[in-house]
Every structure is written in structure tokens, then in C-alpha cells.
C-alpha atoms as a PDB file:
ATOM      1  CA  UNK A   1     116.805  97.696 167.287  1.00  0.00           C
ATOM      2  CA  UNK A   2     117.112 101.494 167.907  1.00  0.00           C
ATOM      3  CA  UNK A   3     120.534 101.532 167.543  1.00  0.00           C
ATOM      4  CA  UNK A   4     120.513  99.512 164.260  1.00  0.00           C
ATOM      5  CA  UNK A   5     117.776 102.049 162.726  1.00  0.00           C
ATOM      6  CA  UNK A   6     120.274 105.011 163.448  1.00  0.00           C
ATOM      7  CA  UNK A   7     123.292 103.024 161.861  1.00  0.00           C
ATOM      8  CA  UNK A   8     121.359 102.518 158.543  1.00  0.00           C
ATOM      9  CA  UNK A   9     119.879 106.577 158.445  1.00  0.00           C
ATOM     10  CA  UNK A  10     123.534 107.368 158.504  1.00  0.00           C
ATOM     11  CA  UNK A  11     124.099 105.175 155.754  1.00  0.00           C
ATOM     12  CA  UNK A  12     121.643 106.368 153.617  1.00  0.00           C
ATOM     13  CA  UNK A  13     122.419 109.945 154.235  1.00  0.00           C
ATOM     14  CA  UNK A  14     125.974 109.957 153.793  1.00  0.00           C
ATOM     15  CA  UNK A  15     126.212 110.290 149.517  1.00  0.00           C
ATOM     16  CA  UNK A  16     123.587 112.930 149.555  1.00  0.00           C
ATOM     17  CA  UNK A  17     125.780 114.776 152.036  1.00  0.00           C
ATOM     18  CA  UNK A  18     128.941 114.250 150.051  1.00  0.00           C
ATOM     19  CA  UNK A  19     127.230 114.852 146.677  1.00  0.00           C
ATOM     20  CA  UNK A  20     127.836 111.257 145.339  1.00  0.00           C
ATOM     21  CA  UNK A  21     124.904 110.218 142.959  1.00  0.00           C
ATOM     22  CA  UNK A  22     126.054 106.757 141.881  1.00  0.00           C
ATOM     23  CA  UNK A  23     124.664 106.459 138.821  1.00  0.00           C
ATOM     24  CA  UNK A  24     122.098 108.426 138.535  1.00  0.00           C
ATOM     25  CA  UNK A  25     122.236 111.248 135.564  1.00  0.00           C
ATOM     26  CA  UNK A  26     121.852 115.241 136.918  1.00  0.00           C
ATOM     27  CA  UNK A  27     118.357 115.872 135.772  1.00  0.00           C
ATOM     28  CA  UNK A  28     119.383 119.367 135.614  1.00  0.00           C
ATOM     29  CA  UNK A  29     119.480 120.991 131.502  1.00  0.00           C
ATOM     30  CA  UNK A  30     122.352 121.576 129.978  1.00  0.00           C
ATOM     31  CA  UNK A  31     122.885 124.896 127.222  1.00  0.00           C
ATOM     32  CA  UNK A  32     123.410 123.625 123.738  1.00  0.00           C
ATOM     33  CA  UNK A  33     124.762 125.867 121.312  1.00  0.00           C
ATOM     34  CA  UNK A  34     123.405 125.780 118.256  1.00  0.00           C
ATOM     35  CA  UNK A  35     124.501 127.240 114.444  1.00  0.00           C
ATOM     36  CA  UNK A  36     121.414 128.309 113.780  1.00  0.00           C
ATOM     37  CA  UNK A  37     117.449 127.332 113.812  1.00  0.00           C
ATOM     38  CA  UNK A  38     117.954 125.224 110.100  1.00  0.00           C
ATOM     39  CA  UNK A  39     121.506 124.587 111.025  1.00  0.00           C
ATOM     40  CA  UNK A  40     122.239 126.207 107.854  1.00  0.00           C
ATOM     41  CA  UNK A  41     125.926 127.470 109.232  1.00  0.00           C
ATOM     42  CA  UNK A  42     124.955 131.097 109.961  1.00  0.00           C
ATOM     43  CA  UNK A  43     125.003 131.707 113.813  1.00  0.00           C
ATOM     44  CA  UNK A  44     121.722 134.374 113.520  1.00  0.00           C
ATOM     45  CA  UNK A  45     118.090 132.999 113.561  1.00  0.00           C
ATOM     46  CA  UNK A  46     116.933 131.955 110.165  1.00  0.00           C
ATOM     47  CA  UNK A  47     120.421 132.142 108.483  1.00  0.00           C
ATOM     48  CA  UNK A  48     120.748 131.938 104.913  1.00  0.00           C
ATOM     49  CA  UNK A  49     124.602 131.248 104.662  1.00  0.00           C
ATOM     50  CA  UNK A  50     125.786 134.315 104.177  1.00  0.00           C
ATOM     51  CA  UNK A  51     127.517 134.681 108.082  1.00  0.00           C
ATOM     52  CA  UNK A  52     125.836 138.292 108.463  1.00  0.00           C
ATOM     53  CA  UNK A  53     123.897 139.338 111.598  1.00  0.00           C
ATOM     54  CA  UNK A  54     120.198 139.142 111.844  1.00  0.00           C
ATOM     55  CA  UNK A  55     119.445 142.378 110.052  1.00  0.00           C
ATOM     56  CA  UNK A  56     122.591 141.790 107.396  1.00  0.00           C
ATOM     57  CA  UNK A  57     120.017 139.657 104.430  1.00  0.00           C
ATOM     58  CA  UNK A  58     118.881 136.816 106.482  1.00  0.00           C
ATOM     59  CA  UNK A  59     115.258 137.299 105.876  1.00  0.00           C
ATOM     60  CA  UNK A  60     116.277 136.939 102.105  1.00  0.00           C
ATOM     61  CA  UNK A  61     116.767 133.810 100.477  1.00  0.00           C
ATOM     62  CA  UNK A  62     120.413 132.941 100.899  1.00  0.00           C
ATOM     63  CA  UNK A  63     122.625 132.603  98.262  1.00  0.00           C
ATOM     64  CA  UNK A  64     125.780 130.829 100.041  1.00  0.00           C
ATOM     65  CA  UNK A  65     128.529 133.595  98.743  1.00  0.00           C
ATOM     66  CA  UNK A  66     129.501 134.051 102.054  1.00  0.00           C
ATOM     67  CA  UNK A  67     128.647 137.818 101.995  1.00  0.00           C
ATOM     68  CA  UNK A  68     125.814 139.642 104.033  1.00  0.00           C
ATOM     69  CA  UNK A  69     122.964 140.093 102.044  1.00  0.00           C
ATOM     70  CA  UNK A  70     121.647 137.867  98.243  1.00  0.00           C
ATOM     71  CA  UNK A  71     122.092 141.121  96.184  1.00  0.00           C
ATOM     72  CA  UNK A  72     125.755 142.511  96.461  1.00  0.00           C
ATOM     73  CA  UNK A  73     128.164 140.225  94.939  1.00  0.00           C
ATOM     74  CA  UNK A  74     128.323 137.708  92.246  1.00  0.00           C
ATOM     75  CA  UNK A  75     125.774 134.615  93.825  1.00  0.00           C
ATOM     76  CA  UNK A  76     123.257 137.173  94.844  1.00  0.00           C
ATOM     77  CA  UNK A  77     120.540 138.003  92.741  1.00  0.00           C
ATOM     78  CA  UNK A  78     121.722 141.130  91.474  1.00  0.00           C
ATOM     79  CA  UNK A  79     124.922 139.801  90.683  1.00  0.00           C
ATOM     80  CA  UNK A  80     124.920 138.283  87.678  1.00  0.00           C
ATOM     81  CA  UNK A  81     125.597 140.664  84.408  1.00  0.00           C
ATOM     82  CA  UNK A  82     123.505 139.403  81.589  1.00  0.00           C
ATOM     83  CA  UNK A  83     125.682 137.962  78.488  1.00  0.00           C
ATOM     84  CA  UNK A  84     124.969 136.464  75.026  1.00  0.00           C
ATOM     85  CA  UNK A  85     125.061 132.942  75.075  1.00  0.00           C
ATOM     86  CA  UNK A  86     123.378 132.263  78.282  1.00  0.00           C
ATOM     87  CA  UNK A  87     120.033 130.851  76.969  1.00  0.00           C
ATOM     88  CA  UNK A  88     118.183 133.920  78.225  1.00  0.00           C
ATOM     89  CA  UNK A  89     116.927 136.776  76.481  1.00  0.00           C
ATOM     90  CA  UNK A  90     118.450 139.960  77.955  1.00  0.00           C
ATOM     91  CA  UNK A  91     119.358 143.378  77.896  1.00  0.00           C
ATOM     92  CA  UNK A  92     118.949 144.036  73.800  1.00  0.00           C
ATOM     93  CA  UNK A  93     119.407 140.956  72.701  1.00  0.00           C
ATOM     94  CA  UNK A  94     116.780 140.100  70.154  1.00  0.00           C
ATOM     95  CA  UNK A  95     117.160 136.012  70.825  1.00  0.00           C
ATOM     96  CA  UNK A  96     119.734 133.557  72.824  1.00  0.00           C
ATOM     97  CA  UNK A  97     119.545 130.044  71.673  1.00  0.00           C
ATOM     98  CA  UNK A  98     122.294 129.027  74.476  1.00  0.00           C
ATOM     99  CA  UNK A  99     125.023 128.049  71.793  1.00  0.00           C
ATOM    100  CA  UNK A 100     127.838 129.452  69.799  1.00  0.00           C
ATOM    101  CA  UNK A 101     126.675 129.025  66.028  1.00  0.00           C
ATOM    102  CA  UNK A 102     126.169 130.714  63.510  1.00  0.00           C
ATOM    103  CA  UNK A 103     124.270 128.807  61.148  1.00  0.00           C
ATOM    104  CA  UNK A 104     120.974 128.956  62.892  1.00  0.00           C
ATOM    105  CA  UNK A 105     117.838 131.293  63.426  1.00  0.00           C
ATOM    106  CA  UNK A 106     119.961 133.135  65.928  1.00  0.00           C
ATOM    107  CA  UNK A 107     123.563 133.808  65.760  1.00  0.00           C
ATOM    108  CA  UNK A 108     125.890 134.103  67.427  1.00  0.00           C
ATOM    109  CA  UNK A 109     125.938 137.184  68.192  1.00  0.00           C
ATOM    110  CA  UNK A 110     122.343 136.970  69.847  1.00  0.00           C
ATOM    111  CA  UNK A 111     120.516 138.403  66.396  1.00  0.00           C
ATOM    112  CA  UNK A 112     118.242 137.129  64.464  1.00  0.00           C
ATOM    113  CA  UNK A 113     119.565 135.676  61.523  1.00  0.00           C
ATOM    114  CA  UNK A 114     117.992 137.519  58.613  1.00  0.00           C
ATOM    115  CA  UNK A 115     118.787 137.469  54.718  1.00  0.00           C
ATOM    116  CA  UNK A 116     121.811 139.677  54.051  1.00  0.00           C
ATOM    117  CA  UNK A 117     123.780 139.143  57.255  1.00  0.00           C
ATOM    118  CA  UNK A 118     126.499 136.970  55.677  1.00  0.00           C
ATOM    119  CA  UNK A 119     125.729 134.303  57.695  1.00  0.00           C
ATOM    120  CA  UNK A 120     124.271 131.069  55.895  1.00  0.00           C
ATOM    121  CA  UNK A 121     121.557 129.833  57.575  1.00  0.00           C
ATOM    122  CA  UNK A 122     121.310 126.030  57.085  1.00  0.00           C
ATOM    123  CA  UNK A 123     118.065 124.395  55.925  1.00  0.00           C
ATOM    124  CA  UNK A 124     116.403 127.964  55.064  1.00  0.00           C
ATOM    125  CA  UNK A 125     119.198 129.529  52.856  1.00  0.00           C
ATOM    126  CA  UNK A 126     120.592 128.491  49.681  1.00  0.00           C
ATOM    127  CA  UNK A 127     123.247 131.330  50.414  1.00  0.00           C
ATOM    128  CA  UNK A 128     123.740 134.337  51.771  1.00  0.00           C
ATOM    129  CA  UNK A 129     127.022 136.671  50.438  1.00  0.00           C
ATOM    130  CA  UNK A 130     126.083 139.814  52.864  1.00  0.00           C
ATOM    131  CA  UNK A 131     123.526 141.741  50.807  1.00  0.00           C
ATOM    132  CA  UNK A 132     119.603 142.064  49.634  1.00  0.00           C
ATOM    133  CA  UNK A 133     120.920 142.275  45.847  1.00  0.00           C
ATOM    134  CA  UNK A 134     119.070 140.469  43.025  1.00  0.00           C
ATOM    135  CA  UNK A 135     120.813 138.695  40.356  1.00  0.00           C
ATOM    136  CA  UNK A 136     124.187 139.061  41.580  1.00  0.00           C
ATOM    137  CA  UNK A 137     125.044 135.673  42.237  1.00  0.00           C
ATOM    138  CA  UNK A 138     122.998 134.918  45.332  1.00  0.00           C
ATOM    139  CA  UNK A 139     119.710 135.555  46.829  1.00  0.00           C
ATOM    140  CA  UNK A 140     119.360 133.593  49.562  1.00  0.00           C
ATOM    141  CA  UNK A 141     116.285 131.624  49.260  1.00  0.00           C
ATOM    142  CA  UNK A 142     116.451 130.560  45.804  1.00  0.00           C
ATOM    143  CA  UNK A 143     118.560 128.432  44.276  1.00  0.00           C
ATOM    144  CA  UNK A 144     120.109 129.335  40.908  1.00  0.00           C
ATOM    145  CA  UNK A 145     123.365 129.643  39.078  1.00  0.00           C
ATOM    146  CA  UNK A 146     124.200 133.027  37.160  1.00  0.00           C
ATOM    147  CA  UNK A 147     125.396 133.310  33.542  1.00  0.00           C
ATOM    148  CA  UNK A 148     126.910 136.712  31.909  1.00  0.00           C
ATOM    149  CA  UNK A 149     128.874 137.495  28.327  1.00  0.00           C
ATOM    150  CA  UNK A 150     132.338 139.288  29.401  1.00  0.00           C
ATOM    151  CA  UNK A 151     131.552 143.381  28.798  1.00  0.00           C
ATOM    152  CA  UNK A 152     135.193 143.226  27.126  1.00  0.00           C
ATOM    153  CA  UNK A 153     136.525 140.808  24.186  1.00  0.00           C
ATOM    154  CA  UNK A 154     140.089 138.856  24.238  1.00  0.00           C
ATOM    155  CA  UNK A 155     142.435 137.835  21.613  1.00  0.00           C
ATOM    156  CA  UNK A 156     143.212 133.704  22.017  1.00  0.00           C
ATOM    157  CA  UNK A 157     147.089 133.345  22.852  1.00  0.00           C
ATOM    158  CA  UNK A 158     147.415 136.960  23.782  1.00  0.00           C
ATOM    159  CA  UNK A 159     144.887 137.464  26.405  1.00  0.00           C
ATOM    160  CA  UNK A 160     144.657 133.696  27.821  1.00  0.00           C
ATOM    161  CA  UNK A 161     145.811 130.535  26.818  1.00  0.00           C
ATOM    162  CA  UNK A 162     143.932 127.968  27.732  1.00  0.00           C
ATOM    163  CA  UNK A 163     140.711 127.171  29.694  1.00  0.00           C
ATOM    164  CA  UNK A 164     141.875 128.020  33.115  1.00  0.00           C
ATOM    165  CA  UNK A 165     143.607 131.743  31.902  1.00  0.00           C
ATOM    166  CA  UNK A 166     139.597 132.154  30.751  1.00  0.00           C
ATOM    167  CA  UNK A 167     138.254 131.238  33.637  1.00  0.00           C
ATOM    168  CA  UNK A 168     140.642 133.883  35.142  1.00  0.00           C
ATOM    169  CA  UNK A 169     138.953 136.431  32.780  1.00  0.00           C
ATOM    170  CA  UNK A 170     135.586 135.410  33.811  1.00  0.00           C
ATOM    171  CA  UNK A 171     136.325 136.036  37.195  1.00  0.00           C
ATOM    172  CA  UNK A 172     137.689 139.318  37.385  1.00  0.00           C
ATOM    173  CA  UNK A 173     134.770 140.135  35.735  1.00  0.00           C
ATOM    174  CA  UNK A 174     132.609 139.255  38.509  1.00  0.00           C
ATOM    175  CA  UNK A 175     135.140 140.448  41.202  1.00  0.00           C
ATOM    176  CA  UNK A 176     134.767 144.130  39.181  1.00  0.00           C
ATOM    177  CA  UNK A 177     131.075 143.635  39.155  1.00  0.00           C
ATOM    178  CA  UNK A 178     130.409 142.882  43.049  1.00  0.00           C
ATOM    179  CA  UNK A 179     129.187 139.172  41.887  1.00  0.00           C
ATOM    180  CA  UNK A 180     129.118 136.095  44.263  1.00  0.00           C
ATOM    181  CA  UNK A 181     131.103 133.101  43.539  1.00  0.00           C
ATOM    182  CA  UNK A 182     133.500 131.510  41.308  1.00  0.00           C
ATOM    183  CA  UNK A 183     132.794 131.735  37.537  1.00  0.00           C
ATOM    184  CA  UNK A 184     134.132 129.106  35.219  1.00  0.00           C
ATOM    185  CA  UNK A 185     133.635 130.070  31.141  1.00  0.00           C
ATOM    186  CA  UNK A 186     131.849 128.387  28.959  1.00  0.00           C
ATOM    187  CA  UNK A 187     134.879 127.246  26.600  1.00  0.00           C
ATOM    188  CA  UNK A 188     135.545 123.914  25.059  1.00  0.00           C
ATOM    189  CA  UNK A 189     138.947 122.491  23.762  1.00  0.00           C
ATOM    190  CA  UNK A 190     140.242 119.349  22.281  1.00  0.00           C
ATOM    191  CA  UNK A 191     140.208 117.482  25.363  1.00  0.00           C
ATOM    192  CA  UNK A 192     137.119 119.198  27.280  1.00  0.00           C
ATOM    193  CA  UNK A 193     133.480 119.694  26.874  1.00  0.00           C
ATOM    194  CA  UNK A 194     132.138 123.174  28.643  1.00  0.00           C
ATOM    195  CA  UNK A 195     129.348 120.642  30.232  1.00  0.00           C
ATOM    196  CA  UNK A 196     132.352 118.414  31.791  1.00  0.00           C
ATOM    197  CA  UNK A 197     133.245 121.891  34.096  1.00  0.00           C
ATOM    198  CA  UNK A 198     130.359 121.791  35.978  1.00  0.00           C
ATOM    199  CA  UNK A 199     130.068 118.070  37.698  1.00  0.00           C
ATOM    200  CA  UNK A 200     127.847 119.515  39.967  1.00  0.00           C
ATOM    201  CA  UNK A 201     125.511 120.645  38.280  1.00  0.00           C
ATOM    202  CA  UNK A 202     122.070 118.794  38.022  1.00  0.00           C
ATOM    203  CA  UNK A 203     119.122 119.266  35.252  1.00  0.00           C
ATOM    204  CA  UNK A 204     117.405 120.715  36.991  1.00  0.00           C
ATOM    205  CA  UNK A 205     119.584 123.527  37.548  1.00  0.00           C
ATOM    206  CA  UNK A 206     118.451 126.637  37.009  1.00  0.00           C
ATOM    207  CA  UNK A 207     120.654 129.094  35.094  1.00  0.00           C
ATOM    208  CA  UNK A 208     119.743 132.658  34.857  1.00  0.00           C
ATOM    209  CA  UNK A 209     120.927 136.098  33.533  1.00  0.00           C
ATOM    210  CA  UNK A 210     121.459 139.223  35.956  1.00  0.00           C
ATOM    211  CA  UNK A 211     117.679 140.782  35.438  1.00  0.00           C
ATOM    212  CA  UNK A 212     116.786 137.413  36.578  1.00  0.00           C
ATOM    213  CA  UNK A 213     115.558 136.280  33.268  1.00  0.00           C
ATOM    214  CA  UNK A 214     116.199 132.474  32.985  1.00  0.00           C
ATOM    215  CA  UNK A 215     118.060 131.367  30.327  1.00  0.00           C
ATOM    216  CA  UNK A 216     116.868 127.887  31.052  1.00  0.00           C
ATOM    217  CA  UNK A 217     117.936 124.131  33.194  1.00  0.00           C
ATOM    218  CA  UNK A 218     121.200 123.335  32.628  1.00  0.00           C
ATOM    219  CA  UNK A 219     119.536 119.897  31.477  1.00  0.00           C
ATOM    220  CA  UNK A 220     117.656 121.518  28.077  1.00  0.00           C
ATOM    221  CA  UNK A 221     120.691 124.098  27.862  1.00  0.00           C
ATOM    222  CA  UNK A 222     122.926 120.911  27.536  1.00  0.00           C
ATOM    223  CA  UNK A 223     120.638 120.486  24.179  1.00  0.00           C
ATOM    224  CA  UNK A 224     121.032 123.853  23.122  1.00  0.00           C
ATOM    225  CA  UNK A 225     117.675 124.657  23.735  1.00  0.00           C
ATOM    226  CA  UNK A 226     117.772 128.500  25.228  1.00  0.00           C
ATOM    227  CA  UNK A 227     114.897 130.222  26.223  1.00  0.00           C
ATOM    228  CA  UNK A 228     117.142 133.734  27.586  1.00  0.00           C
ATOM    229  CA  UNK A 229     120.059 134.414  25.382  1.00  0.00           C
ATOM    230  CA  UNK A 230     123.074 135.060  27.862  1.00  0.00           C
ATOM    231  CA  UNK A 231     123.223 138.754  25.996  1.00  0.00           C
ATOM    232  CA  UNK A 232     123.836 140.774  29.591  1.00  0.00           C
ATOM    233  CA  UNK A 233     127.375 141.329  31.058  1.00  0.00           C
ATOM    234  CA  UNK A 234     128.784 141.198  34.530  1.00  0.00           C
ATOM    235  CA  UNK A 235     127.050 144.563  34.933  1.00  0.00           C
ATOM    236  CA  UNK A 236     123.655 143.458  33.842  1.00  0.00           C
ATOM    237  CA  UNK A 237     124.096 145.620  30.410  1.00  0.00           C
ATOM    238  CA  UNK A 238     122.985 144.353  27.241  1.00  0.00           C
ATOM    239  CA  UNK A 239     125.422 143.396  24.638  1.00  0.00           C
ATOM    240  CA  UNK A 240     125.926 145.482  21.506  1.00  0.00           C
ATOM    241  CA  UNK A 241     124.737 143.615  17.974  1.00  0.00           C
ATOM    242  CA  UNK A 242     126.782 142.226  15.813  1.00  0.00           C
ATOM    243  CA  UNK A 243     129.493 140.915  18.911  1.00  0.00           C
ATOM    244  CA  UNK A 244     130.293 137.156  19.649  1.00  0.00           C
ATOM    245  CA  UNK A 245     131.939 134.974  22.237  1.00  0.00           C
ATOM    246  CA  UNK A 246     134.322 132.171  22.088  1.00  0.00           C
ATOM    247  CA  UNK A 247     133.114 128.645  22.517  1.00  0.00           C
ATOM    248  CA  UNK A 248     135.162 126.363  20.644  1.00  0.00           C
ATOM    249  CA  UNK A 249     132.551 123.990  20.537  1.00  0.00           C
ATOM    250  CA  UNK A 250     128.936 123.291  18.706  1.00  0.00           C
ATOM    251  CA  UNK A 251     127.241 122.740  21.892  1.00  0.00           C
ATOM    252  CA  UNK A 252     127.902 122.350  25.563  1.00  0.00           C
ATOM    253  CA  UNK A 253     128.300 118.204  25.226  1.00  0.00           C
ATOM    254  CA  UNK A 254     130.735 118.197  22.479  1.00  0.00           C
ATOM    255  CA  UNK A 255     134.837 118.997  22.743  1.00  0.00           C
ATOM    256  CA  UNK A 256     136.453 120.288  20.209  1.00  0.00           C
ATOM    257  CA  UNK A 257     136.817 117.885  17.189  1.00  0.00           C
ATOM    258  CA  UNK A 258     139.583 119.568  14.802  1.00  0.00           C
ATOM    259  CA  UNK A 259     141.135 122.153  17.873  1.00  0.00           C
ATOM    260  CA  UNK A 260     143.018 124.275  14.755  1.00  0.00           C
ATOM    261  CA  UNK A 261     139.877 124.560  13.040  1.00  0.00           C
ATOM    262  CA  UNK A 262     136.835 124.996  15.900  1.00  0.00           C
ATOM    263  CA  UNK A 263     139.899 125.919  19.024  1.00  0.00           C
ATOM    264  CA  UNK A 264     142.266 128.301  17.971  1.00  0.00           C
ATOM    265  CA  UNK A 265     144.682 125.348  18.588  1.00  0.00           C
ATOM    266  CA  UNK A 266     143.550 124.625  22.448  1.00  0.00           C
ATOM    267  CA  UNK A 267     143.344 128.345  22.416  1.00  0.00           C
ATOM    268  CA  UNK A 268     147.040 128.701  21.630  1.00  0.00           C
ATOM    269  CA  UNK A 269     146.965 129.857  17.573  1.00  0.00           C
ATOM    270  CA  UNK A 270     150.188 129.588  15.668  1.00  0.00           C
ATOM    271  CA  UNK A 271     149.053 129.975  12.360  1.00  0.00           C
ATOM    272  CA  UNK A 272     146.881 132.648  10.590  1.00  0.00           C
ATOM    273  CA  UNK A 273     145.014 130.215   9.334  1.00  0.00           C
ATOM    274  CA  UNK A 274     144.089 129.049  12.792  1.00  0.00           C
ATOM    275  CA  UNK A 275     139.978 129.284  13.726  1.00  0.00           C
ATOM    276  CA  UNK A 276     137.859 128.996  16.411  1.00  0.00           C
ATOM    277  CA  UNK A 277     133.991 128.301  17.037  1.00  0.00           C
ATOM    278  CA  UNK A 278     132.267 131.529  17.988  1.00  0.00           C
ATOM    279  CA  UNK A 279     128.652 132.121  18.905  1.00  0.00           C
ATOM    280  CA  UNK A 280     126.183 134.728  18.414  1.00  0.00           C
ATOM    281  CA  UNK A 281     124.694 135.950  21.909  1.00  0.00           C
ATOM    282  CA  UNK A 282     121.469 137.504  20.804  1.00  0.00           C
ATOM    283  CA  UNK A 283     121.097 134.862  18.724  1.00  0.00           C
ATOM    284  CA  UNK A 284     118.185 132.209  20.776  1.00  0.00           C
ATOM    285  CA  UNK A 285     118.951 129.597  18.787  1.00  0.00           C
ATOM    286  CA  UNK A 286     121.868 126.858  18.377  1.00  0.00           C
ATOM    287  CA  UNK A 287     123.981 129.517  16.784  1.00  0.00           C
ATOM    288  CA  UNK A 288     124.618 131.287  20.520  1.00  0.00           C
ATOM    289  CA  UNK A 289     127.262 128.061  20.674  1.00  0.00           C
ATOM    290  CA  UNK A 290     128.336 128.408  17.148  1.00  0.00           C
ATOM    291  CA  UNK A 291     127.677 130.620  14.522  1.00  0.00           C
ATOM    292  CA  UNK A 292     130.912 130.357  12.165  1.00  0.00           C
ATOM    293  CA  UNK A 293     134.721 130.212  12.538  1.00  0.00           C
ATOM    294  CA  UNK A 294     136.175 133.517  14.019  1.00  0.00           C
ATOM    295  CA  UNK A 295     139.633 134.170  13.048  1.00  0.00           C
ATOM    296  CA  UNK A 296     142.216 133.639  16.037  1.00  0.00           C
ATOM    297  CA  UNK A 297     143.826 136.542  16.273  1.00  0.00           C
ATOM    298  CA  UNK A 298     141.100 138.960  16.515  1.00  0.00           C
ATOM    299  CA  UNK A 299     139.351 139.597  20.119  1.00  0.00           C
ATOM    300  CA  UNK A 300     136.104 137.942  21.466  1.00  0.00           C
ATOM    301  CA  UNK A 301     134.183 137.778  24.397  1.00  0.00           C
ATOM    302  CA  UNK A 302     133.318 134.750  26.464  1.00  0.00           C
ATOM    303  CA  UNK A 303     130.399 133.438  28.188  1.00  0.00           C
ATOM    304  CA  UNK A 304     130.716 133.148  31.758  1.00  0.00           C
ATOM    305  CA  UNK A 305     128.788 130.328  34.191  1.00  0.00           C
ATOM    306  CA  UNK A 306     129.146 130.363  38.459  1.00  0.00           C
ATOM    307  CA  UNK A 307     130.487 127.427  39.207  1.00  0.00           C
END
């Protein structure tokens, strides 16, 4: 028996001896290297991304640019220049809506839109042609078309020709006077009524002169009723007495019936005895469309309407 004892001690004391543990795990620690306290990928104590040391901006909120510190390059909070368009109202901006257009209450170039700018803004403008002028064509929130008598007269087949060469008239008129628009005149022939040149046009309408003065809705003008004579030119002067303007018709509904006789022959006379309708402008009553028959080939004006 005392042998057998000493046979199994030397058993058991032979793997400790030799180091052998079988299968037992070494309940000694082992070092684990770690990226950081978040594991946020910055090797310092609470990293914020940027890779710097512990002093190098990693107290600061990170910003993940890579670079020591959140306020040196574009990422960090100091960074970023400020720029129209970015929804943010910056620097001397006056607004920033966050879009490109320029057809709201702030352009585009971060303003405020305002009246005059040149820039229509929908739902609150009626138009807007750059300038705080009244009676020139447009001002902005009010709707209206502008009528004028030309400040100079023209002979039929010498100065124009037809409706169109008129219209031409009209609007160098209103290019000389700083007007806004396209101006169409107020001429009939034997195949158009003046009131079949403005398909837009509603009765309700309003037509006015350039000191604002309204010469009435297009619907009661249509029946010759005037309550403004258009007697002021492009410029906004009154026209002399004793003047008149082509028409070619007896009111704004009606084409010319015998073109010789009321249209100068379509506005191209070949015969002396050629006449055309003329109206009186200071005249408030039917007669501003016709008054008599003007002979041809002496010079009248003509009324002019914005189209």
C-alpha cells in the first residue's frame, strides 16, 4: 500500500511539473487593445473621429473630417461659409427661402421681393417692369391697361399701310416714352374691328390714361360710352384742340363698311377722293370714334391701347 500511494503522487505531480494543464483555460488576463472608450475609431480617450491626440479637439464634438479639432476645415463648425440658397438667413441676406426662384417673396438673390425690382411676383403682382412709376404701363398691384393719342400725326399710305405698320407707330411711341408693353392702335379696316385686337381683354377691363384718369371698362367703351377722353399722349401731355385720330370705324365693334369711304382704302388711298373715319379726342362723346370723313392724304394721329 505504501508503495502504491507514492506511484499515484508521482502521477499527479508530473503535468504541474511539466506545465501541462489539460484543458483547463490560464486564468491569468490578457491586454486588449482597444480603439477607443466609444470605439468611435480614434485611438485617444473620448475620440471624436478626428485621429488627433487627446488634447488635439477630442473634448469637442467630433465632426468625422478626419482632421484634429471640429473648427478648422470644412465639417467643423467653423467651416462652413454661409451662401444664398441654403435655407438660412446669413451674413446680409435679408431672407433665404432654400430655392432658386424668382417669382416669390424672396428671390433669388436672397432679397426681398419688393415692387420695382423687375421681378414679377406671382399671386401679389399684376406686373412689375423695374420701376415705382405711375401710369406708365404698369404698377404692380393693380391691374389696368393704358390708352394714349400718338403726340405726332401720320399720313395713310405714306406713313403706314395697314393695321400692323400702325401698330408699329404706336409702339415706338411708347418705346420713346419709357412705357411698358406692347401697344396695338385702335384702327379698324374692312376686314377688322379695333375690339377683335384685343381677345384678351375682358369687361371688366379697366382702361386708363397716363394721369391715371380712367377712361372707362373696355365692356362700356365697346358701347362708346367714355367717361376720360383718351386726349393725353405717350408723354402724358394733353392734346392740342382742334386735332383728330384715325379710326376707320364708328365704334370699336364695327369694321369698316365702305373701306374707300370710312378706311382710306384699308389704309392704302389711291384716289383723292379717298376718306377715312376720324375722331375727335376731346370730344367725350361717340364722336371720339367718328366725327366726319378726314381726307386721306393729310396726317392724323392714332389712338393707342396696351395690348
Amino acid at each position: 500500500m505504501k508503495i502504491l500511494r507514492m506511484v499515484l503522487q508521482t502521477l499527479i505531480a508530473l503535468p504541474l511539473a511539466t506545465g501541462f494543464t489539460g484543458c483547463f483555460e490560464d486564468p491569468t488576463p490578457r491586454p486588449i487593445i482597444s480603439e477607443s472608450e466609444s470605439g468611435d475609431g480614434d485611438p485617444t480617450d473620448n475620440g471624436d473621429g478626428d485621429g488627433g491626440s487627446a488634447n488635439e479637439g477630442n473634448e469637442d464634438p467630433g465632426d468625422g473630417d478626419g482632421e484634429p479639432g471640429n473648427s478648422d476645415l470644412p465639417g467643423d463648425s467653423g467651416g462652413n461659409e454661409a451662401f444664398c440658397g441654403n435655407g438660412i438667413v446669413e451674413a446680409d441676406e435679408e431672407c433665404d427661402d432654400g430655392n432658386p426662384l424668382n417669382n416669390d417673396a424672396c428671390t433669388a438673390a436672397c432679397i426681398n421681393a419688393v415692387c420695382g425690382d423687375g421681378l414679377l411676383y406671382e399671386g401679389q403682382e399684376y406686373c412689375d417692369d423695374g420701376n415705382t412709376k405711375d401710369w406708365d404701363g404698369c404698377s404692380c398691384e393693380l391691374e389696368y391697361k393704358l390708352a394714349f393719342i400718338t403726340s405726332l400725326p401720320y399720313i395713310p399710305g405714306v406713313d403706314f399701310s395697314s393695321l400692323e405698320e400702325a401698330d408699329a407707330k404706336c409702339q415706338a411711341a411708347a418705346r420713346q416714352a419709357g412705357l411698358t408693353g406692347v401697344y396695338l392702335t385702335l384702327l379698324a379696316d374692312g376686314q377688322t374691328a379695333p375690339s377683335d385686337r384685343f381677345p384678351d381683354y375682358t369687361d371688366e377691363t379697366e382702361i386708363l390714361r397716363r394721369d391715371g384718369l380712367r377712361v372707362n371698362y373696355w365692356g362700356m367703351l365697346k358701347l362708346n360710352q367714355v367717361t376720360s377722353t383718351i386726349s393725353l399722349d405717350e408723354d402724358g401731355n394733353a392734346a392740342p384742340l382742334n386735332i383728330f385720330a384715325w379710326t376707320g370705324t364708328y365704334g370699336l365693334l364695327s369694321k369698316s363698311q365702305v373701306p374707300h369711304l370710312d378706311a382710306c382704302n384699308n389704309w392704302q388711298p389711291n384716289s383723292p377722293e379717298d376718306l377715312g373715319n376720324c375722331g375727335d379726342p376731346n370730344d367725350p362723346q361717340q364722336s371720339i370714334w367718328f366725327g366726319f370723313g378726314c381726307a386721306c392724304n393729310q396726317p392724323n394721329h392714332l389712338y393707342c391701347l396696351q395690348s
